[in-house]
Protein backbone atom coordinates (compact mmCIF):
# COMPACT_ATOMS: atom_id res chain seq x y z
CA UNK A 1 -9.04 24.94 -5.16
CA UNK A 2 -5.32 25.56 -5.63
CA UNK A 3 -2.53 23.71 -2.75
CA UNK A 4 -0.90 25.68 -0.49
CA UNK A 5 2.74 26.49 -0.18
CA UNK A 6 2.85 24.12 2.85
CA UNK A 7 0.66 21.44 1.68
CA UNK A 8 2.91 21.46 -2.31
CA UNK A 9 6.26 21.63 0.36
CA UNK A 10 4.92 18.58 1.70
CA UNK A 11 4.22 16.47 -1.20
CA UNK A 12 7.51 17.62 -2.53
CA UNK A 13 9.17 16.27 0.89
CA UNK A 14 7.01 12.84 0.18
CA UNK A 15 8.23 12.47 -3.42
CA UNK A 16 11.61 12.72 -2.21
CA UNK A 17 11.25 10.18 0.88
CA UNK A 18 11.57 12.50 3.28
CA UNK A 19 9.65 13.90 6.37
CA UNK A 20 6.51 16.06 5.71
CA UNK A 21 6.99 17.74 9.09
CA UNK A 22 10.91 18.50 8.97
CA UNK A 23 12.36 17.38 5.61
CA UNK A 24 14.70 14.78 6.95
CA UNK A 25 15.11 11.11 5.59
CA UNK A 26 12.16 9.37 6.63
CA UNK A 27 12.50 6.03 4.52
CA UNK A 28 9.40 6.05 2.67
CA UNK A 29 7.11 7.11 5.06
CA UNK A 30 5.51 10.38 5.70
CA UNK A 31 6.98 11.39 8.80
CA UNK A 32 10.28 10.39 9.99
CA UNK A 33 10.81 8.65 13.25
CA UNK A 34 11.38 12.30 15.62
CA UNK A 35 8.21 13.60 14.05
CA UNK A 36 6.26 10.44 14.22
CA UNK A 37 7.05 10.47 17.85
CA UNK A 38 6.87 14.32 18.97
CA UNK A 39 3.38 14.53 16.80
CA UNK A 40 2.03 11.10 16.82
CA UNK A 41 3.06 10.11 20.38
CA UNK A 42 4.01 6.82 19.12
CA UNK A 43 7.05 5.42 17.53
CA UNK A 44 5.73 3.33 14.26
CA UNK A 45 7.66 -0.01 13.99
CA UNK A 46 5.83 -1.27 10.37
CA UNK A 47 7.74 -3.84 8.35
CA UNK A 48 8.78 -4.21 4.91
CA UNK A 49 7.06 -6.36 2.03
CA UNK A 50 10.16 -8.06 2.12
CA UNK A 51 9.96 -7.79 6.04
CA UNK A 52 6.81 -10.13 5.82
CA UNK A 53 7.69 -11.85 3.17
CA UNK A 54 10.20 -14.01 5.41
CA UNK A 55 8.62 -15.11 8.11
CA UNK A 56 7.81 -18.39 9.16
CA UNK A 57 3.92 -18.70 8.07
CA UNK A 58 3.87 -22.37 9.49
CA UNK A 59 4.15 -20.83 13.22
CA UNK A 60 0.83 -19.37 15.46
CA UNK A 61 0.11 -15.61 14.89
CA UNK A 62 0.81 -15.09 18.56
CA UNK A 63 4.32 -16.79 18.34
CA UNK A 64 4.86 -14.39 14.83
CA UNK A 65 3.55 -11.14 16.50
CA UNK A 66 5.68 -11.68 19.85
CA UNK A 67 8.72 -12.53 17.72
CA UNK A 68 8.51 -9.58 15.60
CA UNK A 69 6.79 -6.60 18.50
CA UNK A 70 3.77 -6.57 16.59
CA UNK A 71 0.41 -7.40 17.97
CA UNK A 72 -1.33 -10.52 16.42
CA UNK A 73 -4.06 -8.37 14.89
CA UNK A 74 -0.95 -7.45 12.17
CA UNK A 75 -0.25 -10.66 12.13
CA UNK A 76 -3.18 -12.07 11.18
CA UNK A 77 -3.95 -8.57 8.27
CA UNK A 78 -0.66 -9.61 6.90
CA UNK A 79 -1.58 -13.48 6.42
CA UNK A 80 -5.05 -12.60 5.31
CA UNK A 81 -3.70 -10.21 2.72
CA UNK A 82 -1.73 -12.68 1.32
CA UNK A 83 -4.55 -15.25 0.98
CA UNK A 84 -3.24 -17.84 3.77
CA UNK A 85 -5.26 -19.68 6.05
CA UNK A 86 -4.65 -19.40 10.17
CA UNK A 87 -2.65 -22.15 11.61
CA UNK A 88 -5.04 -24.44 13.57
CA UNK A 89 -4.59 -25.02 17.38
CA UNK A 90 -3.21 -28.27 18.21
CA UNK A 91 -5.12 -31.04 19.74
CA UNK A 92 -5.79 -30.35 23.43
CA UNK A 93 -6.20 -26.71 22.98
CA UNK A 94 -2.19 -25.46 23.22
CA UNK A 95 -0.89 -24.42 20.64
C-alpha cells in the first residue's frame, strides 16, 4: 500500500527535526512542544542521553526524580537500562 501525501509530509518533517503536526523545530522529537501540548494535553519534559548521563547515580531514585521533575519510575528505567543496581536504603529504613 502506497503513503499518503500527509503521512510522506510527515516523515519528511521527522527527517528534518521538525514537527509532524506544524513543521516547526521540534528538536528531535515528533511533535514540537505547542503540538505536544494542544494534541497530547501534556507538555513532554524527556532528557537527553547526555541529560542522564550526568547525574549523580550514587543518590536514591526519589532524590534523582524530584531533582530533575521526573517521577522515580524514569528514574529507575534509566538506571536499569544502563545496567546499575538501586541504591539500598540506609539502616533504619530512611534513606
Amino acid at each position: 500500500m502506497a503513503e499518503s501525501r500527509q503521512r510522506l509530509w510527515q516523515l519528511k518533517q521527522r527527517a528534518g527535526g521538525r514537527c509532524q503536526q506544524c513543521g516547526a523545530p521540534s528538536g528531535g522529537k515528533s511533535r514540537c512542544d505547542a503540538c505536544a501540548v494542544k494534541y497530547g494535553g501534556v507538555l513532554r519534559r524527556s532528557f537527553t542521553v547526555a541529560q542522564w548521563d550526568v547525574v549523580n547515580w550514587a543518590r536514591r531514585d526519589n532524590a534523582i526524580a524530584s531533582g530533575m521533575g521526573v517521577t522515580g519510575a524514569a528514574v529507575g528505567y534509566q538506571r536499569r537500562r544502563r545496567g546499575m543496581v538501586r541504591v539500598p536504603k540506609t539502616e533504619g529504613g530512611h534513606g
